[in-house]
N, C-alpha and C. Protein backbone atom coordinates (compact mmCIF):
# COMPACT_ATOMS: atom_id res chain seq x y z
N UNK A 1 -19.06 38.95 -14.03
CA UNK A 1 -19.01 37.70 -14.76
C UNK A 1 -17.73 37.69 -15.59
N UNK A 2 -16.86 36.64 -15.58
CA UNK A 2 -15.66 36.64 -15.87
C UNK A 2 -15.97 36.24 -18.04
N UNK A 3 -14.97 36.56 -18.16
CA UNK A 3 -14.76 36.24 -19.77
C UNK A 3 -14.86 34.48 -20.35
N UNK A 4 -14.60 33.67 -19.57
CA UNK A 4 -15.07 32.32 -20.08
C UNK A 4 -16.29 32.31 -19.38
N UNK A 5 -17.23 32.76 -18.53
CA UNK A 5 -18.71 32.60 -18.31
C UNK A 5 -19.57 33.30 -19.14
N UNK A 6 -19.24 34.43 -19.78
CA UNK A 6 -19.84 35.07 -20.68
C UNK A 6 -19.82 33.80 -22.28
N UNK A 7 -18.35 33.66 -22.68
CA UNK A 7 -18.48 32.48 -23.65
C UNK A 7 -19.47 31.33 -22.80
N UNK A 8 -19.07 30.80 -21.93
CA UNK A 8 -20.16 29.52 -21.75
C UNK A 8 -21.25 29.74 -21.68
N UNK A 9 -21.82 30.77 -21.20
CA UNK A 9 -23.12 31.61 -21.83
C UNK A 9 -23.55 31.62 -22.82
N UNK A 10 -22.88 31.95 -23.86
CA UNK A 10 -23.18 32.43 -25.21
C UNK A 10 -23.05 30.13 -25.95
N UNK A 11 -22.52 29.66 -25.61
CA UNK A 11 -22.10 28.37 -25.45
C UNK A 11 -23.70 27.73 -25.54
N UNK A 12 -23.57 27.54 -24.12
CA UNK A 12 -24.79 27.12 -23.90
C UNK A 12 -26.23 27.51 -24.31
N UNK A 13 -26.26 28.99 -24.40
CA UNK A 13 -27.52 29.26 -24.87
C UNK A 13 -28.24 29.13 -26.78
N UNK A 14 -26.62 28.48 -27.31
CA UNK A 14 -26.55 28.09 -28.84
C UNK A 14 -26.46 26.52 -28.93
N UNK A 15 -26.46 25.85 -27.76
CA UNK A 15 -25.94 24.60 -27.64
C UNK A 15 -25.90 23.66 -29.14
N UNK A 16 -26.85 23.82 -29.72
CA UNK A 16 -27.61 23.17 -30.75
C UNK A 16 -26.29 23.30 -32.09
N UNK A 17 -26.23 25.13 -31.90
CA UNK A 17 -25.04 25.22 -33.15
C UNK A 17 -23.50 24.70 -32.73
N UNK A 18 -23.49 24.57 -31.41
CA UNK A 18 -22.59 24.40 -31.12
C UNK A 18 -21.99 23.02 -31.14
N UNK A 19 -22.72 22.03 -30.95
CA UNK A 19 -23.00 20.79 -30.89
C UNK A 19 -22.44 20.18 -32.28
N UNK A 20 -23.06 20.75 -33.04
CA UNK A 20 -23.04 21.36 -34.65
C UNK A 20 -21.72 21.27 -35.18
N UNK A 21 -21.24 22.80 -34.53
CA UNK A 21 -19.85 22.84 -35.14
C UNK A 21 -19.26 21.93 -34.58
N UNK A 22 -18.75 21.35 -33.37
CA UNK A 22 -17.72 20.35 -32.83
C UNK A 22 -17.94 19.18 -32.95
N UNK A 23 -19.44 18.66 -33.62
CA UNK A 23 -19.27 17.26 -34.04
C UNK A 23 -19.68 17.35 -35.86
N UNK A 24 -18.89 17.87 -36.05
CA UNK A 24 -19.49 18.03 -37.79
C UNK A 24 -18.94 16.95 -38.71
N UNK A 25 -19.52 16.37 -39.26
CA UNK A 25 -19.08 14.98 -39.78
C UNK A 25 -17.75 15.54 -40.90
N UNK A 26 -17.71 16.57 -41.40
CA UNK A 26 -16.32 16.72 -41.96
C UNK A 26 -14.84 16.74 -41.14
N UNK A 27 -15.26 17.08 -40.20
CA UNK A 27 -14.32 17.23 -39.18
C UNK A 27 -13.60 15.62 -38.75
N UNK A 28 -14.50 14.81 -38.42
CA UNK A 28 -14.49 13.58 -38.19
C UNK A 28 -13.79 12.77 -39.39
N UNK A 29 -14.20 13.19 -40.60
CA UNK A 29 -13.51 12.64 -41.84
C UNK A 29 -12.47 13.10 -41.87
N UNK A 30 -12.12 14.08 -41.83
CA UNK A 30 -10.65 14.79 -41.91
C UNK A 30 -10.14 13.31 -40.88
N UNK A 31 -10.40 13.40 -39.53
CA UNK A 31 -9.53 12.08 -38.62
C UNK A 31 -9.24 10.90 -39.15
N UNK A 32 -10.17 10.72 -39.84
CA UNK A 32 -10.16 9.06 -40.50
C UNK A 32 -10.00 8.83 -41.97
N UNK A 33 -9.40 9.94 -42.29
CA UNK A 33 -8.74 10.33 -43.93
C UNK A 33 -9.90 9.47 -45.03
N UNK A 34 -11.60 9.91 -44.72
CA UNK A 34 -12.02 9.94 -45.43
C UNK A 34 -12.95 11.40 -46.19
N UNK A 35 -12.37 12.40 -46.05
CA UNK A 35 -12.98 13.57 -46.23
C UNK A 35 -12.54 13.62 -47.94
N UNK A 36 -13.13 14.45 -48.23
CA UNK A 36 -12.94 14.83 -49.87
C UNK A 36 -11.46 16.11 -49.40
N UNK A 37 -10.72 15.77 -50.75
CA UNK A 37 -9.23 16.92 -50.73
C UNK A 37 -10.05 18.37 -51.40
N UNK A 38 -11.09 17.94 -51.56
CA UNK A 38 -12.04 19.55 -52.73
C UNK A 38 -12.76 19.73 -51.30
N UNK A 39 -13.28 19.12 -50.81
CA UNK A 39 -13.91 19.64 -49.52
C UNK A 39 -13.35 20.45 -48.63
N UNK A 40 -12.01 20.03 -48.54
CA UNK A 40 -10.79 20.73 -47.37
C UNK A 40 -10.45 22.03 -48.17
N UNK A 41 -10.05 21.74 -49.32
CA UNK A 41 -9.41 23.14 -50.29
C UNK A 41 -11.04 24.08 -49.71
N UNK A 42 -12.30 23.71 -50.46
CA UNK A 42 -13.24 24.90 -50.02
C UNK A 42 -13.30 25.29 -48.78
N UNK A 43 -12.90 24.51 -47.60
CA UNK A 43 -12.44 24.73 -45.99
C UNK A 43 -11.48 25.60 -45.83
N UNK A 44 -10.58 25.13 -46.80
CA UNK A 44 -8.98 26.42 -46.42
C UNK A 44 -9.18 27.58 -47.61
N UNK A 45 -9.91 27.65 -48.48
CA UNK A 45 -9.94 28.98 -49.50
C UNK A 45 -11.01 30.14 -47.90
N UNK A 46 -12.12 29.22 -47.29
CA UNK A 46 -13.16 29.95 -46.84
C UNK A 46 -12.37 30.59 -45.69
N UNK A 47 -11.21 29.93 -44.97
CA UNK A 47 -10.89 30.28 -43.81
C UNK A 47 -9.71 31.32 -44.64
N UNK A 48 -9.38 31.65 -45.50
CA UNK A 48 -8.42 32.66 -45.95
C UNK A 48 -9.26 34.05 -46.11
N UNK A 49 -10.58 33.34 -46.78
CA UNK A 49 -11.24 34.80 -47.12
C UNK A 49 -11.58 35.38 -45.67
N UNK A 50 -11.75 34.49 -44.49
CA UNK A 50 -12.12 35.09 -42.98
C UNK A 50 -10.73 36.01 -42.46
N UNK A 51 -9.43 35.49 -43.34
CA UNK A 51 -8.65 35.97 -42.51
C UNK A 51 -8.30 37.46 -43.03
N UNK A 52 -7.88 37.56 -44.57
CA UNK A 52 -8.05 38.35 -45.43
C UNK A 52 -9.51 39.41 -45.15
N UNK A 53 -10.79 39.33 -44.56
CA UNK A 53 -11.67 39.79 -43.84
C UNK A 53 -11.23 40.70 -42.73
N UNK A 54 -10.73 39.55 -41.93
CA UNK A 54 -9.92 40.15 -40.70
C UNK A 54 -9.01 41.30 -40.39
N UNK A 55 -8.36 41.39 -41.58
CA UNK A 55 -7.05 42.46 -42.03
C UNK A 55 -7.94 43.82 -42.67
N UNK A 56 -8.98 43.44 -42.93
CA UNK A 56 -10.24 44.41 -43.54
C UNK A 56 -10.95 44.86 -41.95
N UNK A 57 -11.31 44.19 -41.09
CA UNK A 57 -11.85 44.85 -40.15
C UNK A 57 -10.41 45.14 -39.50
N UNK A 58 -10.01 45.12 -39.25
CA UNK A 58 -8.82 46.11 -38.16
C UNK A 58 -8.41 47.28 -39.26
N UNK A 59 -8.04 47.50 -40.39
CA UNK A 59 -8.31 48.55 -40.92
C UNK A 59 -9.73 49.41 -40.88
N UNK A 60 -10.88 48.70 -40.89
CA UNK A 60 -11.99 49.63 -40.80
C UNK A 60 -11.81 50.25 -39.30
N UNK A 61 -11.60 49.41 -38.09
CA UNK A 61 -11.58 49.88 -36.51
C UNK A 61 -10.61 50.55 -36.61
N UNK A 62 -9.04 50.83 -36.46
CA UNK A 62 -8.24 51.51 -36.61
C UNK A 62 -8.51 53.06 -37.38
N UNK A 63 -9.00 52.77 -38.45
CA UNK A 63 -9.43 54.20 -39.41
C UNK A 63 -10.66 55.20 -38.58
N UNK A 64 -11.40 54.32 -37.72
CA UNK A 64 -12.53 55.48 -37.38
C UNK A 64 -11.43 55.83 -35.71
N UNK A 65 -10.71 55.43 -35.23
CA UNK A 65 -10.19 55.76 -33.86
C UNK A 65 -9.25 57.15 -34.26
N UNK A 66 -9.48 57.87 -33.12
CA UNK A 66 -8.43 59.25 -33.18
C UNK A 66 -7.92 58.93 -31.91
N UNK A 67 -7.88 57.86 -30.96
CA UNK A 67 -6.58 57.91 -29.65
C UNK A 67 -5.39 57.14 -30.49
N UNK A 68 -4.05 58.63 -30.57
CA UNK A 68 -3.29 58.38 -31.30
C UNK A 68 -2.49 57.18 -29.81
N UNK A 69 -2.66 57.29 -28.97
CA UNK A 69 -1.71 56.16 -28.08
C UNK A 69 -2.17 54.35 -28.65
N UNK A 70 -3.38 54.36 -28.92
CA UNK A 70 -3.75 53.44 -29.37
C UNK A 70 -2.91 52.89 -31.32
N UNK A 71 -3.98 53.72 -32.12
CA UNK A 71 -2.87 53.90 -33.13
C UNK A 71 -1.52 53.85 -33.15
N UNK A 72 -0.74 53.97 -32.52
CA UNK A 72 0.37 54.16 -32.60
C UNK A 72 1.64 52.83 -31.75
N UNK A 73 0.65 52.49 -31.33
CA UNK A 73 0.96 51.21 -30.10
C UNK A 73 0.30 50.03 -30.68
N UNK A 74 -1.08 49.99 -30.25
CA UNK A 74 -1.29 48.21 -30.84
C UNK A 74 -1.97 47.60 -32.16
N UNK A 75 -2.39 49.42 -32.98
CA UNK A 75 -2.40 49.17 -34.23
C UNK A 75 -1.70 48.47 -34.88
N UNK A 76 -0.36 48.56 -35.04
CA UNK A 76 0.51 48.13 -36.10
C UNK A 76 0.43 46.51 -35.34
N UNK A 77 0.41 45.90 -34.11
CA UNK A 77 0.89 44.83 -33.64
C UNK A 77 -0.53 43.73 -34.43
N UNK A 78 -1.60 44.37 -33.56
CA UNK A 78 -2.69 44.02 -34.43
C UNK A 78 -3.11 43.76 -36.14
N UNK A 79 -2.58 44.83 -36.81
CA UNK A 79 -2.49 44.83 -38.04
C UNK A 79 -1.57 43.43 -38.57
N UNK A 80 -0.38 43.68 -38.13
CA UNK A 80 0.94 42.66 -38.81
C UNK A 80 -0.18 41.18 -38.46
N UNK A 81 -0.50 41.15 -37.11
CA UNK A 81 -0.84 39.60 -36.74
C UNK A 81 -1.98 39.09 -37.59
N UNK A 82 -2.81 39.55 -38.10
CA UNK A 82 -3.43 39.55 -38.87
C UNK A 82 -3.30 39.52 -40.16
N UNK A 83 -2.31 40.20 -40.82
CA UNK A 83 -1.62 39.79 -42.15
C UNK A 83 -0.90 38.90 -42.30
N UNK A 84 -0.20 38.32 -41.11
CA UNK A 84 0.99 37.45 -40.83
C UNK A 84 -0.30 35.80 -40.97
N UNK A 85 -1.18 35.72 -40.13
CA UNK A 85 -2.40 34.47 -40.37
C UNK A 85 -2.40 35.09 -41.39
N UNK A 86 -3.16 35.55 -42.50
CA UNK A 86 -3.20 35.66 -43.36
C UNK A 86 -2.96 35.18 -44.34
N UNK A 87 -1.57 35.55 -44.71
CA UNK A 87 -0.33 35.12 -45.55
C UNK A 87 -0.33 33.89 -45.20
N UNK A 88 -0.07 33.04 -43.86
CA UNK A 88 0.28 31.96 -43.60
C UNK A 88 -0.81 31.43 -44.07
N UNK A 89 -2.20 31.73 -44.24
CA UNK A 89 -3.11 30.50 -44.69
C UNK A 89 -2.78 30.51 -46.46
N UNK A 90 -2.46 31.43 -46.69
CA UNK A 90 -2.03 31.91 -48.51
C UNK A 90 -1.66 30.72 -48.76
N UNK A 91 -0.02 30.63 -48.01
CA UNK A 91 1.04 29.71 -48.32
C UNK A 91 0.53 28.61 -48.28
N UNK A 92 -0.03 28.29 -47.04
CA UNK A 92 -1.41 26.62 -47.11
C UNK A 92 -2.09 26.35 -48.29
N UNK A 93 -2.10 27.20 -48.77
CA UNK A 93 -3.62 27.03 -50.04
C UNK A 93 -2.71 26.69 -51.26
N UNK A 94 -1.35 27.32 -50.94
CA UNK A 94 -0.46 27.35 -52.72
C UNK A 94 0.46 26.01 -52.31
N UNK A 95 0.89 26.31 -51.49
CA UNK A 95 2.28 25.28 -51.10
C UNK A 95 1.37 23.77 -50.81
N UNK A 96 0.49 23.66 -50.14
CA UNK A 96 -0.31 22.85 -49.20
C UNK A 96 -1.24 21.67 -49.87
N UNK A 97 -2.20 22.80 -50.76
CA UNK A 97 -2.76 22.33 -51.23
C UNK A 97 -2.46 22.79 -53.50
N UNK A 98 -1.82 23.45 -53.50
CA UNK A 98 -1.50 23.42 -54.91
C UNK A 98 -2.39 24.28 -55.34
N UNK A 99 -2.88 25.57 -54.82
CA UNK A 99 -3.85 26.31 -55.47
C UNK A 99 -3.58 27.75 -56.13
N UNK A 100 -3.32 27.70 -57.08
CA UNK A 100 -2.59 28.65 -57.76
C UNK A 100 -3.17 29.98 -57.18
N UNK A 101 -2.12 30.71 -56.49
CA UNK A 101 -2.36 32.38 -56.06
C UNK A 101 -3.20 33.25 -56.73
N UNK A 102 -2.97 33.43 -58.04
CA UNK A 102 -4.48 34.19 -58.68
C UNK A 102 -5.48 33.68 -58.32
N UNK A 103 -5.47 32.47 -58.42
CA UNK A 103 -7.12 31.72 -58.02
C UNK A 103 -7.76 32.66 -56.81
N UNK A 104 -6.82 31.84 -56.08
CA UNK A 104 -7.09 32.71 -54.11
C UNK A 104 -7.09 33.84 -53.98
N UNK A 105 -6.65 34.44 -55.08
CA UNK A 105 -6.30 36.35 -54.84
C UNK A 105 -8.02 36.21 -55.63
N UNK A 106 -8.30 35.83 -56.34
CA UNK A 106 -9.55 36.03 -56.98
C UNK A 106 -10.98 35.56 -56.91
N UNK A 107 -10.89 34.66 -55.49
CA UNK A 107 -12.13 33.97 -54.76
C UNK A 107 -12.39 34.82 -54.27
N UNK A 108 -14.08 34.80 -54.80
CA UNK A 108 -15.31 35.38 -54.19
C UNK A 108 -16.05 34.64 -53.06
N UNK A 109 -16.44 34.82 -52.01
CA UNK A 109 -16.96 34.46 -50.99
C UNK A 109 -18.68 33.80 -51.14
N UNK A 110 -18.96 32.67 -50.81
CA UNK A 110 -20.34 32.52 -51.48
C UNK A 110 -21.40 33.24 -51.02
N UNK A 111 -22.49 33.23 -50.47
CA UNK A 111 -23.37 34.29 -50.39
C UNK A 111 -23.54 33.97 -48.69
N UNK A 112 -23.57 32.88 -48.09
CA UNK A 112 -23.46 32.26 -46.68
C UNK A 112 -21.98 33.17 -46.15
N UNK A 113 -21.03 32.84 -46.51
CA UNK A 113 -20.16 33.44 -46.02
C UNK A 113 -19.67 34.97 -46.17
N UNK A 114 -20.30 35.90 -47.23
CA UNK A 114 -20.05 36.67 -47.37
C UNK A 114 -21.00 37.70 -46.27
N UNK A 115 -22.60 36.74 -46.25
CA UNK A 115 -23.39 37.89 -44.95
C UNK A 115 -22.78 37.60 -43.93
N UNK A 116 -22.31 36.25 -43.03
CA UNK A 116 -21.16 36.44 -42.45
C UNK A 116 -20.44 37.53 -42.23
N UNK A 117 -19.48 37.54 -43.10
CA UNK A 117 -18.47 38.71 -42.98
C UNK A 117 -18.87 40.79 -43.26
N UNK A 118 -20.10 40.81 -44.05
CA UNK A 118 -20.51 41.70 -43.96
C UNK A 118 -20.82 42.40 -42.49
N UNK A 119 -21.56 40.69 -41.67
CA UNK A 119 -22.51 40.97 -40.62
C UNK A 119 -21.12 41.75 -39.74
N UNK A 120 -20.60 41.19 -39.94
CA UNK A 120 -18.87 41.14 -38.78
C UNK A 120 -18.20 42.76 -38.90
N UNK A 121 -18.66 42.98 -40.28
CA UNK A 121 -17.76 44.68 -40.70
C UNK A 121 -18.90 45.33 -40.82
N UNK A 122 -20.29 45.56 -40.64
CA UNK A 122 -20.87 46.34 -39.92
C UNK A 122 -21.03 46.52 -38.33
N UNK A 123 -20.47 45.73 -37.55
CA UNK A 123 -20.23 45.60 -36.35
C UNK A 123 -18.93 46.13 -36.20
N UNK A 124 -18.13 46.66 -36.87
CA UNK A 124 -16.68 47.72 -36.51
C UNK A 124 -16.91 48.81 -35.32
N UNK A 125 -16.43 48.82 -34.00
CA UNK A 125 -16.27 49.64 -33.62
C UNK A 125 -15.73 49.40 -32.31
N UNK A 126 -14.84 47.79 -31.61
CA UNK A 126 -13.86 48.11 -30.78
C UNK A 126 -13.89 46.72 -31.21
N UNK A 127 -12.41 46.94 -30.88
CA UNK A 127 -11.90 45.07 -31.22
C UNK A 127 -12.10 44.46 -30.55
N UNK A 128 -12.83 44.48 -29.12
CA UNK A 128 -13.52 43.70 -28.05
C UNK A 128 -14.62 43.00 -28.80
N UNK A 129 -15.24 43.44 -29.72
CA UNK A 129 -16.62 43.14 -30.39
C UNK A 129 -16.01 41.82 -31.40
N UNK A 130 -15.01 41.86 -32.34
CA UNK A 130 -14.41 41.16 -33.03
C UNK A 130 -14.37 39.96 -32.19
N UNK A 131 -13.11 39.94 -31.17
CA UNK A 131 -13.42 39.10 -30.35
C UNK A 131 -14.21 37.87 -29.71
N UNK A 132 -15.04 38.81 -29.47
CA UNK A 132 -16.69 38.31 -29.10
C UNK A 132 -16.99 37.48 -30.19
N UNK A 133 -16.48 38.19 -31.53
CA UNK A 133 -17.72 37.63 -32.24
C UNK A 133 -16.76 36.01 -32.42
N UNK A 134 -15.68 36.25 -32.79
CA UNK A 134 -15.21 34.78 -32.91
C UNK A 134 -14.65 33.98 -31.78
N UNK A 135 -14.68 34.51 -30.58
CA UNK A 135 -14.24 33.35 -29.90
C UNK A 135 -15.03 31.93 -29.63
N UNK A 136 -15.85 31.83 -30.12
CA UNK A 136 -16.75 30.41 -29.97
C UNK A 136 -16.07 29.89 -31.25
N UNK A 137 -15.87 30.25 -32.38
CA UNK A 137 -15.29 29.61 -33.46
C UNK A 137 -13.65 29.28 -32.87
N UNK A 138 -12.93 29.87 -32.49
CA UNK A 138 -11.29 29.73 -31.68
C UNK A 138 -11.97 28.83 -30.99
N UNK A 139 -12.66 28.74 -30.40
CA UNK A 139 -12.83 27.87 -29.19
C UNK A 139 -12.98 26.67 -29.32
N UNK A 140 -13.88 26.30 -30.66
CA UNK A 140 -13.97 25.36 -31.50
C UNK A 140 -13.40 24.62 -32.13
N UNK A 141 -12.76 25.09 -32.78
CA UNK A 141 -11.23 24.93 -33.59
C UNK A 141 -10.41 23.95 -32.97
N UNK A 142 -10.07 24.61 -30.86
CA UNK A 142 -9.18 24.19 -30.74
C UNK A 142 -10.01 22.83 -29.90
N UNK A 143 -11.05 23.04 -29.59
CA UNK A 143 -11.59 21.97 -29.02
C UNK A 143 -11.62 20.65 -30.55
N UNK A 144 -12.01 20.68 -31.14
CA UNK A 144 -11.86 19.92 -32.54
C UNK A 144 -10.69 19.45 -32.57
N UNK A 145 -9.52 20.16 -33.03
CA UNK A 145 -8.17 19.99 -33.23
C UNK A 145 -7.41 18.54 -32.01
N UNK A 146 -7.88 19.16 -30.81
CA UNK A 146 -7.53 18.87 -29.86
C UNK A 146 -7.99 17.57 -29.54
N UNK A 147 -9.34 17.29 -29.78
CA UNK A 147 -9.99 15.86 -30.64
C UNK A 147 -9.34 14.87 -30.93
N UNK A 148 -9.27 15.37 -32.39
CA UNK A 148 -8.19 14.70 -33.31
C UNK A 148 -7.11 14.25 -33.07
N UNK A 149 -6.01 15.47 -32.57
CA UNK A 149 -4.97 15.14 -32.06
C UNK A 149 -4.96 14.14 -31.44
N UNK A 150 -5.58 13.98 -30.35
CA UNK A 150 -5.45 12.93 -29.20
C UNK A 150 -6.37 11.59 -29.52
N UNK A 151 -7.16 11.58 -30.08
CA UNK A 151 -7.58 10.30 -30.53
C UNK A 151 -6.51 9.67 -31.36
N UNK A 152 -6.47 8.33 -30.86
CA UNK A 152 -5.42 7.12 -31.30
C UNK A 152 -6.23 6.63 -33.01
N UNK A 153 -7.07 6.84 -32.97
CA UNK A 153 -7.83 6.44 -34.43
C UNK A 153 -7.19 7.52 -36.11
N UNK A 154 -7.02 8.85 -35.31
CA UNK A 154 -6.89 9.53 -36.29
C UNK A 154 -6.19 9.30 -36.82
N UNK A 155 -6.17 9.34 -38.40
CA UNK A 155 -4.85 8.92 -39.79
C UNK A 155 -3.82 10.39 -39.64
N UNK A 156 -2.71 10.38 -39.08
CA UNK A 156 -1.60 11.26 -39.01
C UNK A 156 -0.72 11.22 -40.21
N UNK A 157 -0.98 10.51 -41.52
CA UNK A 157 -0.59 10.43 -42.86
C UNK A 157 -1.32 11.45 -43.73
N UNK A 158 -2.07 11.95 -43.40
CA UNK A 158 -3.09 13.26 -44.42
C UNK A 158 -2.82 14.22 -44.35
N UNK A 159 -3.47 14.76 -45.25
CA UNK A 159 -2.78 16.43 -46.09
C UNK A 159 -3.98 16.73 -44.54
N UNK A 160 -4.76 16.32 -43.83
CA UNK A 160 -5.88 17.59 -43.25
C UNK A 160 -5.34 17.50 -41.70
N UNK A 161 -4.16 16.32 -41.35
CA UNK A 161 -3.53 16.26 -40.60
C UNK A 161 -2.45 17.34 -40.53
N UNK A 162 -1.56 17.08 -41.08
CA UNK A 162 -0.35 18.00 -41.53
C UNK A 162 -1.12 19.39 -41.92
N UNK A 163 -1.90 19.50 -42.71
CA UNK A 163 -2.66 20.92 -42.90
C UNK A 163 -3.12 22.18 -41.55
N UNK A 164 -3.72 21.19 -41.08
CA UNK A 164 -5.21 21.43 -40.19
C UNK A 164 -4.95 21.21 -38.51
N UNK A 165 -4.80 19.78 -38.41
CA UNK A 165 -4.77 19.42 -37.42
C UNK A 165 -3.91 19.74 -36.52
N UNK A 166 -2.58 19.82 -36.60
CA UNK A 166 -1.89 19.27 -35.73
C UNK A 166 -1.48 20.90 -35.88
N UNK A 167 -1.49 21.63 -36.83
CA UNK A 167 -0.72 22.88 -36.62
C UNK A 167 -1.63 23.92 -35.93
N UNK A 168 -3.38 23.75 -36.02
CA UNK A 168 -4.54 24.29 -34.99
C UNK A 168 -4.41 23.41 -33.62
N UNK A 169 -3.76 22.50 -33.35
CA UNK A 169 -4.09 22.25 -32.23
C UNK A 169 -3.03 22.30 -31.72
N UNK A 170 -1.91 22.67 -32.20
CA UNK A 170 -0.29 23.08 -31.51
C UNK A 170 -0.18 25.05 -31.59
N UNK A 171 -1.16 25.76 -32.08
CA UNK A 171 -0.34 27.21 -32.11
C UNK A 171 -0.86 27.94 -30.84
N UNK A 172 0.13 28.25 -30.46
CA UNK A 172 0.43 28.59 -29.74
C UNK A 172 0.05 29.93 -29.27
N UNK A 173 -0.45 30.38 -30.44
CA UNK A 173 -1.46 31.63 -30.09
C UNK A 173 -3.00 31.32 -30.22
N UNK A 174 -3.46 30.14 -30.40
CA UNK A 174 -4.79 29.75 -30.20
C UNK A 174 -4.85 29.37 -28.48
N UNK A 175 -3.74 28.90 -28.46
CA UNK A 175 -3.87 28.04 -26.99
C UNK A 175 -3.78 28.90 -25.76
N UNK A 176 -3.19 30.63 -26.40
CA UNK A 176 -3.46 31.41 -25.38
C UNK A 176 -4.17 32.31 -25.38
N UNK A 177 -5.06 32.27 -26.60
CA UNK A 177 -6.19 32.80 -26.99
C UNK A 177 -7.43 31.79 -25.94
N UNK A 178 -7.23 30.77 -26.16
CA UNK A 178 -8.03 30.04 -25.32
C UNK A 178 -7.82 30.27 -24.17
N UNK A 179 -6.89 30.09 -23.14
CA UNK A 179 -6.53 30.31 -21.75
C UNK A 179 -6.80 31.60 -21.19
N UNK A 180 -6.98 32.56 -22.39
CA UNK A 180 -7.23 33.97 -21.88
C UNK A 180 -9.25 33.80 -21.10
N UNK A 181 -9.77 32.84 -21.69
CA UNK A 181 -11.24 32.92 -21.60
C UNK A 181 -11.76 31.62 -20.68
């Protein structure tokens, strides 16, 4: 079974959440520039703490591995790409949306998102698993994005346009993150 039948698997057999995430009425507001700007900021603080997370699990996977060919090869590539999103959502949150860096260096995760991410870093132990766990969210994202983009309705004058939209549904490492599955 190939790697996008396993996702449409996992797809289909959640249909309900899935349904969920890709028609979520915030999402839809973001298109029609009626979403709240405090709604989007708690959207882009939550997706920093996932990424900032992220840079936390490839340090936890990396630290328990002893194949130094691994370590030594796609550790660091892995690591940087992950700090590099990272940082880039930082700059979103300060530059983007005006959110002063201590703030963001000092957000706590609410209790929904934090078993989330717990659930995700007790599951450390090959980055295939990571993967797994988010590619329905990538998948999402770009199916959403991709939405937006192309609907003639959407307001291309908004901070969730310029933010959100157009730069998730143009990168270029989502889109071959997607094509890989």
């Amino acid at each position: 079974m190939g790697q996008l039948n396993i996702l449409n698997l996992i797809i289909n057999n959640n249909r309900d959440l899935w349904d969920q995430l890709v028609g979520h009425l915030f999402c839809s507001r973001m298109g029609n520039r009626t979403a709240r700007v405090e709604g989007f900021k708690d959207f882009a603080t939550n997706e920093l703490l996932f990424l900032h997370n992220e840079v936390c699990y490839h340090l936890g996977l990396y630290s328990k591995m002893d194949d130094w060919d691994v370590l030594s090869t796609k550790a660091p590539a892995a690591l940087m790409d992950a700090v590099n999103l990272a940082d880039q959502q930082l700059q979103v949150c300060i530059q983007g949306l005006g959110i002063p860096k201590a703030t963001l260096l000092s957000i706590v995760p609410k209790p929904p998102v934090k078993a989330y991410m717990d659930w995700v870093n007790d599951l450390i132990s090959t980055e295939d698993c990571l993967l797994a766990l988010m590619a329905p969210c990538f998948l999402g994202y770009a199916k959403i994005t991709t939405k937006l983009l192309n609907d003639p309705l959407t307001k291309k004058d908004t901070i969730f346009y310029k933010l959100w939209i157009e730069p998730t549904a143009g990168d270029p490492g989502l889109d071959k993150f997607v094509q890989g599955y």
